[in-house]
PDB file of N, CA and C in Angstrom:
ATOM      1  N   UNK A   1       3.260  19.470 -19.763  1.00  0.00           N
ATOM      2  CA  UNK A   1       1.858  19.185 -19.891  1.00  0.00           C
ATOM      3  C   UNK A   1       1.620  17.752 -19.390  1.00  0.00           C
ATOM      4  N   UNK A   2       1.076  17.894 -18.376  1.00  0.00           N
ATOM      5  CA  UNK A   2       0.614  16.290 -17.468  1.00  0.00           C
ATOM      6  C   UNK A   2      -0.126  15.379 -18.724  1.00  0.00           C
ATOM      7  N   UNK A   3       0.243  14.017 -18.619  1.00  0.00           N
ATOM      8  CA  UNK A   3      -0.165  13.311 -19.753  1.00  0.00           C
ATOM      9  C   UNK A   3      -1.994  12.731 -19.484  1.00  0.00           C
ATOM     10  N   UNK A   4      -2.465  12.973 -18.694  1.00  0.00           N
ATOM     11  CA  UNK A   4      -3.616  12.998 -18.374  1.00  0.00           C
ATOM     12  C   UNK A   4      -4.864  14.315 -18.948  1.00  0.00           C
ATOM     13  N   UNK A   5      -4.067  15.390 -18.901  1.00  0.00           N
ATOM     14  CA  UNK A   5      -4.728  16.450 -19.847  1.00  0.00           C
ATOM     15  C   UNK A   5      -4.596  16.250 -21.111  1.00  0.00           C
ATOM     16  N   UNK A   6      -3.750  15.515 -21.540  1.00  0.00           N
ATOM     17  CA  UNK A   6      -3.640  15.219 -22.955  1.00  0.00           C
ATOM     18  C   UNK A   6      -4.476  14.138 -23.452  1.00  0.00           C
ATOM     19  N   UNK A   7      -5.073  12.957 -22.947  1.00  0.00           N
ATOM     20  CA  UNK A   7      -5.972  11.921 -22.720  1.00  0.00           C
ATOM     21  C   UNK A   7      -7.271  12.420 -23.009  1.00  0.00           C
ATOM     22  N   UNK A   8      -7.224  13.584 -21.990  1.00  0.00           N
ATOM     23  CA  UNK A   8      -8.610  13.689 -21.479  1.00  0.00           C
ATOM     24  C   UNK A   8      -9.155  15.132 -22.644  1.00  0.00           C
ATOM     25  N   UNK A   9      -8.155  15.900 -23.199  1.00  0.00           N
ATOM     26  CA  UNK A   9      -8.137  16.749 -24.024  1.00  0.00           C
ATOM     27  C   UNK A   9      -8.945  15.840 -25.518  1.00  0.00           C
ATOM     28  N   UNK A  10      -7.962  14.804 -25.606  1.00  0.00           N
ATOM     29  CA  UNK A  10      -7.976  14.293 -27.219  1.00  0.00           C
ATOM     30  C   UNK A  10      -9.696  13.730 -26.797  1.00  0.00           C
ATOM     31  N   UNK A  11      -9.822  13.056 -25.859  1.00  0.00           N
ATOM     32  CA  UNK A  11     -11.209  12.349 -25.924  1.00  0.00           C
ATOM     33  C   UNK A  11     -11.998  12.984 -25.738  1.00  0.00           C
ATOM     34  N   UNK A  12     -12.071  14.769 -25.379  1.00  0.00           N
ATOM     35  CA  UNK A  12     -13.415  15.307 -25.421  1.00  0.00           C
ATOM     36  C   UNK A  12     -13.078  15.791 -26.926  1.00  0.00           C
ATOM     37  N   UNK A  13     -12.422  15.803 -27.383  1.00  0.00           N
ATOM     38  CA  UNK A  13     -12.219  16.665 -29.201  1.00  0.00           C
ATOM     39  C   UNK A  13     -12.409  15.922 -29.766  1.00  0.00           C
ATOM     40  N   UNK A  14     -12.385  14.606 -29.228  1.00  0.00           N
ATOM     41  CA  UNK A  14     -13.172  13.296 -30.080  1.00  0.00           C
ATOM     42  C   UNK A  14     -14.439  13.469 -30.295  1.00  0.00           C
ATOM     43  N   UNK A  15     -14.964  13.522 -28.964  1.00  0.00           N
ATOM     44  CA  UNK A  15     -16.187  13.079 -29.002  1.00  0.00           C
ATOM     45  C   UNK A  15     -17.252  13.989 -29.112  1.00  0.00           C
ATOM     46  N   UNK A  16     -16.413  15.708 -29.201  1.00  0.00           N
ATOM     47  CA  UNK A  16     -17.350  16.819 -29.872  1.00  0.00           C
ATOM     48  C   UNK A  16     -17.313  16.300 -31.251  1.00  0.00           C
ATOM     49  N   UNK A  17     -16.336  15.858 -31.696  1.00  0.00           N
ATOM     50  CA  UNK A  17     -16.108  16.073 -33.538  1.00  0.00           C
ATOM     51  C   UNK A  17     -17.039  14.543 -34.145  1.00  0.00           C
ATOM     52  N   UNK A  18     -16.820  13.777 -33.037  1.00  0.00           N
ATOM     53  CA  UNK A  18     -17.943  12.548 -33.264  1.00  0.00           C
ATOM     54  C   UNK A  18     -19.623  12.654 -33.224  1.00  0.00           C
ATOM     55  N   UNK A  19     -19.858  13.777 -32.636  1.00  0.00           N
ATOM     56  CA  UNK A  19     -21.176  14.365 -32.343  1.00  0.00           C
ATOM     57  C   UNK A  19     -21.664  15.198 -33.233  1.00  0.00           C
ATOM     58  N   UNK A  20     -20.688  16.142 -33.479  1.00  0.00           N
ATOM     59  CA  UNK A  20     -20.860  17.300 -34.804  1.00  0.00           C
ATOM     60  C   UNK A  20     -21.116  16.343 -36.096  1.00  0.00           C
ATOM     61  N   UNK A  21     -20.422  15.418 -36.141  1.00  0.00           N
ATOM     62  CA  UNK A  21     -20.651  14.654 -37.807  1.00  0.00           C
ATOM     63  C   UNK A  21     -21.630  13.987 -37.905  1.00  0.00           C
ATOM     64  N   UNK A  22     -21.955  13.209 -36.230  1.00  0.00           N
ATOM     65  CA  UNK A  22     -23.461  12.212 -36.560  1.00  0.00           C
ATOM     66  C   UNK A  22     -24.428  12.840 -36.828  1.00  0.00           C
ATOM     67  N   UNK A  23     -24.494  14.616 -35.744  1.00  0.00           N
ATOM     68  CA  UNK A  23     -25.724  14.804 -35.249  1.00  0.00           C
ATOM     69  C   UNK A  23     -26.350  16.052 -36.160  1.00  0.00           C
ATOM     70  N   UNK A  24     -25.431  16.883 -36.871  1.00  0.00           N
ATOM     71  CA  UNK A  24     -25.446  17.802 -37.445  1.00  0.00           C
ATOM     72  C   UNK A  24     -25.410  17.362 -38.954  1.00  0.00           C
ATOM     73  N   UNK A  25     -26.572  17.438 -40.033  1.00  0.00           N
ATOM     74  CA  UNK A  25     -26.617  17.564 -41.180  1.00  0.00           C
ATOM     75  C   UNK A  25     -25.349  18.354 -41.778  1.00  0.00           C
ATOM     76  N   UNK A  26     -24.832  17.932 -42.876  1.00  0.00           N
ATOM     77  CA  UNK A  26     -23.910  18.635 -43.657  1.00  0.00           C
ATOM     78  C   UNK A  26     -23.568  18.170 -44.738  1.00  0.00           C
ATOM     79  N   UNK A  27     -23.053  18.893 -45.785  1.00  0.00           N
ATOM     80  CA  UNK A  27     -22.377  18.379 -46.750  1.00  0.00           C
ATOM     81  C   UNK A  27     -21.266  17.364 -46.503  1.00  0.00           C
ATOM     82  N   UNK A  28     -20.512  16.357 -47.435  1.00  0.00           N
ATOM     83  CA  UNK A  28     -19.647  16.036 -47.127  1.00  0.00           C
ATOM     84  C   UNK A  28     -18.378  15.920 -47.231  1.00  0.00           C
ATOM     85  N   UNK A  29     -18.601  17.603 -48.558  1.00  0.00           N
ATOM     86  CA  UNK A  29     -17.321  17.828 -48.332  1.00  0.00           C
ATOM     87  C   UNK A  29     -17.052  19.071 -46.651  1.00  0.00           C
ATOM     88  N   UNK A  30     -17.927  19.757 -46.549  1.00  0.00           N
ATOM     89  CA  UNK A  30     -17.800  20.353 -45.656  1.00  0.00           C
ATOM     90  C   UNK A  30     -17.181  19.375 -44.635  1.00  0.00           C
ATOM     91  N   UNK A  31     -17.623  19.110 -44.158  1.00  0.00           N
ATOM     92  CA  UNK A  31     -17.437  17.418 -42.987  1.00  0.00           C
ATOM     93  C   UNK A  31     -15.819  17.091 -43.286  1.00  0.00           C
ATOM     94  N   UNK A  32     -15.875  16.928 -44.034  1.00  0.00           N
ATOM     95  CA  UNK A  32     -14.264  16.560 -44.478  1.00  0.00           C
ATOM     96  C   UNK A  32     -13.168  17.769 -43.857  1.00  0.00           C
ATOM     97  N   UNK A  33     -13.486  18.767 -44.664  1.00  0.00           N
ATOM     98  CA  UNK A  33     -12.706  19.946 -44.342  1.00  0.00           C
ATOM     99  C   UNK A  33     -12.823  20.600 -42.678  1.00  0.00           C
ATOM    100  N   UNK A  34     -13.983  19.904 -42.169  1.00  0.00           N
ATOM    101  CA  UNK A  34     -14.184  20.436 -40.770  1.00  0.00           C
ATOM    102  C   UNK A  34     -13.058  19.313 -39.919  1.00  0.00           C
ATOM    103  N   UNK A  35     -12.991  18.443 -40.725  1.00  0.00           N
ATOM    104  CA  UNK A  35     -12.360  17.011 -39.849  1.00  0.00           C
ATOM    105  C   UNK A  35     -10.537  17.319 -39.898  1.00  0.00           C
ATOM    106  N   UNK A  36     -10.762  18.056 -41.206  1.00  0.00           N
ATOM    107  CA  UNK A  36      -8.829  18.227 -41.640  1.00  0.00           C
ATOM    108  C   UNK A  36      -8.755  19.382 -40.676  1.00  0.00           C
ATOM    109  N   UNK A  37      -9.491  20.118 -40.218  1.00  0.00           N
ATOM    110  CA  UNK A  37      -8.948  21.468 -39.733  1.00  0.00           C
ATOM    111  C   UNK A  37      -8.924  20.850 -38.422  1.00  0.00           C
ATOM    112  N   UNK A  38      -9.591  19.732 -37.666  1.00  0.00           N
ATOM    113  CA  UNK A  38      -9.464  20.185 -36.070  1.00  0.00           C
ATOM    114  C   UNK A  38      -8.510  18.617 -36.106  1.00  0.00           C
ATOM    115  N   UNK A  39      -8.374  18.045 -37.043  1.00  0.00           N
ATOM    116  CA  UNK A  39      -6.870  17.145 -36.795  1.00  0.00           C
ATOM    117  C   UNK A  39      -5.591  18.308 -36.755  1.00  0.00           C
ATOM    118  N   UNK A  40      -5.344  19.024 -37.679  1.00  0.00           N
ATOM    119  CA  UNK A  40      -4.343  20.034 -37.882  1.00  0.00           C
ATOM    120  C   UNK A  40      -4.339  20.949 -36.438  1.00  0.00           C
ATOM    121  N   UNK A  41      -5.200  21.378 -35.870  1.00  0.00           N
ATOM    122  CA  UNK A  41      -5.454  22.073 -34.940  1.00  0.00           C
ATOM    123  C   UNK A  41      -4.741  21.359 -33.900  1.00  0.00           C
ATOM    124  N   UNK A  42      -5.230  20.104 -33.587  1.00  0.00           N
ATOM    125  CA  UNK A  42      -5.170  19.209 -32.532  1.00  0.00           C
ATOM    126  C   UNK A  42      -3.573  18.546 -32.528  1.00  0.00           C
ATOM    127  N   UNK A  43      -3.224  18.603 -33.988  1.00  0.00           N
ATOM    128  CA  UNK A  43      -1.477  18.345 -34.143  1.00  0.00           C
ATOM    129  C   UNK A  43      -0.421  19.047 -34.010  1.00  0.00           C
ATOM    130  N   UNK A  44      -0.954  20.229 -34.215  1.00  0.00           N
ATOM    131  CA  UNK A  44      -0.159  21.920 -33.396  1.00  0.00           C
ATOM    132  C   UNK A  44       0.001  22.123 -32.084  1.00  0.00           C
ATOM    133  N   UNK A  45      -1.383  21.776 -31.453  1.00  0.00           N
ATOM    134  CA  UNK A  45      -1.833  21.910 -30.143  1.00  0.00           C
ATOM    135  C   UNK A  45      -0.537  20.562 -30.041  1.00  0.00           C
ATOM    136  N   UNK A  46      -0.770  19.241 -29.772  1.00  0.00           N
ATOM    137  CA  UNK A  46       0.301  18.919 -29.325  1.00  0.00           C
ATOM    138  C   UNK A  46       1.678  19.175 -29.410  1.00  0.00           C
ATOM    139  N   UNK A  47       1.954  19.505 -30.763  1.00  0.00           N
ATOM    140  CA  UNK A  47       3.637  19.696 -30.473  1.00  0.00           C
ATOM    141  C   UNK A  47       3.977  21.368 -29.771  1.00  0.00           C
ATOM    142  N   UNK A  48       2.797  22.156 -29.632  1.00  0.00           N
ATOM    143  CA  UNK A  48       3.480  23.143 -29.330  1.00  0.00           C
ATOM    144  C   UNK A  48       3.243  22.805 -27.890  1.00  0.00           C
ATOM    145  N   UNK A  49       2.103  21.863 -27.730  1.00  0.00           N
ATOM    146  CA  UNK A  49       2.482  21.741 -25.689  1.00  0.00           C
ATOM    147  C   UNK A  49       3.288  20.285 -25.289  1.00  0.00           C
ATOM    148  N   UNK A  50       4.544  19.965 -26.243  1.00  0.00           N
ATOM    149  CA  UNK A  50       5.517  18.951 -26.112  1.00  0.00           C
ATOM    150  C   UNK A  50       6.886  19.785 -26.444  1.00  0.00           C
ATOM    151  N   UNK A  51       6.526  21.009 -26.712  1.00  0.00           N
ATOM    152  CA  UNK A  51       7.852  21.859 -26.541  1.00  0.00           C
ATOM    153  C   UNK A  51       8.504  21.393 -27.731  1.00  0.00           C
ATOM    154  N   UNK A  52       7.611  20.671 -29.188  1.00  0.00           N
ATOM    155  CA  UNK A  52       8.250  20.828 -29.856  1.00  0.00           C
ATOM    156  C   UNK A  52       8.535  21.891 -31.230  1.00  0.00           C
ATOM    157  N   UNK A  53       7.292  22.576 -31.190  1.00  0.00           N
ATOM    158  CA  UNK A  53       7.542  23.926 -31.754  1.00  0.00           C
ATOM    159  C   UNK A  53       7.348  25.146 -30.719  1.00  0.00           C
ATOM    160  N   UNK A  54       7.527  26.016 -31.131  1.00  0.00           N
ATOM    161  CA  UNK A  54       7.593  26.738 -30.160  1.00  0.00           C
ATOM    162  C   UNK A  54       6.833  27.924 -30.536  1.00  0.00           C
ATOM    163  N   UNK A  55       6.437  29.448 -30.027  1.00  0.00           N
ATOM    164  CA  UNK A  55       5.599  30.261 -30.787  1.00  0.00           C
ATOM    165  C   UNK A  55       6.235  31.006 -31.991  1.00  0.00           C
ATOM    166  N   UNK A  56       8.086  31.116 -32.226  1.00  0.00           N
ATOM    167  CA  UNK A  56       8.648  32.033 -33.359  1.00  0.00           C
ATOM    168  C   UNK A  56       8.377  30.882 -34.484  1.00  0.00           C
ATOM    169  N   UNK A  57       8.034  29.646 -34.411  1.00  0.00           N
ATOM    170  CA  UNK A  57       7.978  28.366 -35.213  1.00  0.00           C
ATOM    171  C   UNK A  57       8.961  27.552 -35.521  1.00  0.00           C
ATOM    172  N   UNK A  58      10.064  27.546 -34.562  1.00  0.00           N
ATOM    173  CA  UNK A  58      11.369  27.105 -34.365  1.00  0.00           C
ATOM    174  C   UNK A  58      11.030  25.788 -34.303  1.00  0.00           C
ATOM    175  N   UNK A  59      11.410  24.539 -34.371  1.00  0.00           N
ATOM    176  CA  UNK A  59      11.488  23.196 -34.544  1.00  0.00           C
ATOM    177  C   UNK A  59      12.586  22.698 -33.849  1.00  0.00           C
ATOM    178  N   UNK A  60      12.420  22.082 -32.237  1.00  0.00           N
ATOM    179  CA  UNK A  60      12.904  21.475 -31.472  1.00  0.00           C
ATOM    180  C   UNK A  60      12.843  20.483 -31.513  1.00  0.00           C
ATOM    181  N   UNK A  61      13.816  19.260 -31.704  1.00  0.00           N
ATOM    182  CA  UNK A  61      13.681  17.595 -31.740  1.00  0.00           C
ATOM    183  C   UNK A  61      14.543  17.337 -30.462  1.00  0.00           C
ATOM    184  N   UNK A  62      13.800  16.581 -29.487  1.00  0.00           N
ATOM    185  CA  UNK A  62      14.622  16.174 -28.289  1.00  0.00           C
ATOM    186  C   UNK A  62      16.171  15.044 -28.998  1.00  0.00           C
ATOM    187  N   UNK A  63      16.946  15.426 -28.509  1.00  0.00           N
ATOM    188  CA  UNK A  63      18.493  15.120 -28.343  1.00  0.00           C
ATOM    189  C   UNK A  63      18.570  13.140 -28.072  1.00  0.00           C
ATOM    190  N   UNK A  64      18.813  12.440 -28.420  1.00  0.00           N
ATOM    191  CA  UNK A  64      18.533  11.000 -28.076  1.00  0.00           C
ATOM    192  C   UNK A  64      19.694  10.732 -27.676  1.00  0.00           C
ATOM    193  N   UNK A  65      19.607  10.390 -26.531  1.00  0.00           N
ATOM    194  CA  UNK A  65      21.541   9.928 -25.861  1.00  0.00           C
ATOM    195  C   UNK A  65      21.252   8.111 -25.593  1.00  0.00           C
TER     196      UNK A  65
END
C-alpha cells in the first residue's frame, strides 16, 4: 500500500469525521461512540493493509534483523 494513499486516506476520514461532529447535531454520547468506531475501523484498515493481520486474523510482526 503506497504511503501516499495512506496520507491521503487518513486526511479525508479526518476531515469527514471533523465535519460530521461540527456540522451534524447529536448527542454526545452518540458522537463519542461514532468517533470509537471509525478510529477502530481506521486501525484495522491499517494493519490489515501493512500485512499485519491478515483476513483468518493471524498476527504477523515483521522479523527485526
Amino acid at each position: 500500500m503506497p504511503l501516499v494513499n495512506v496520507v491521503v486516506t487518513l486526511i479525508v476520514v479526518g476531515v469527514i469525521l471533523w465535519l460530521i461532529n461540527t456540522y451534524i447535531p447529536m448527542q454526545a454520547t452518540i458522537k463519542k461512540i461514532l468517533n470509537i468506531v471509525v478510529v477502530i475501523v481506521v486501525v484495522l484498515w491499517l494493519l490489515y493493509g501493512f500485512g499485519i493481520i491478515n483476513n483468518s486474523g493471524d498476527i504477523h510482526l515483521p522479523v527485526v534483523k
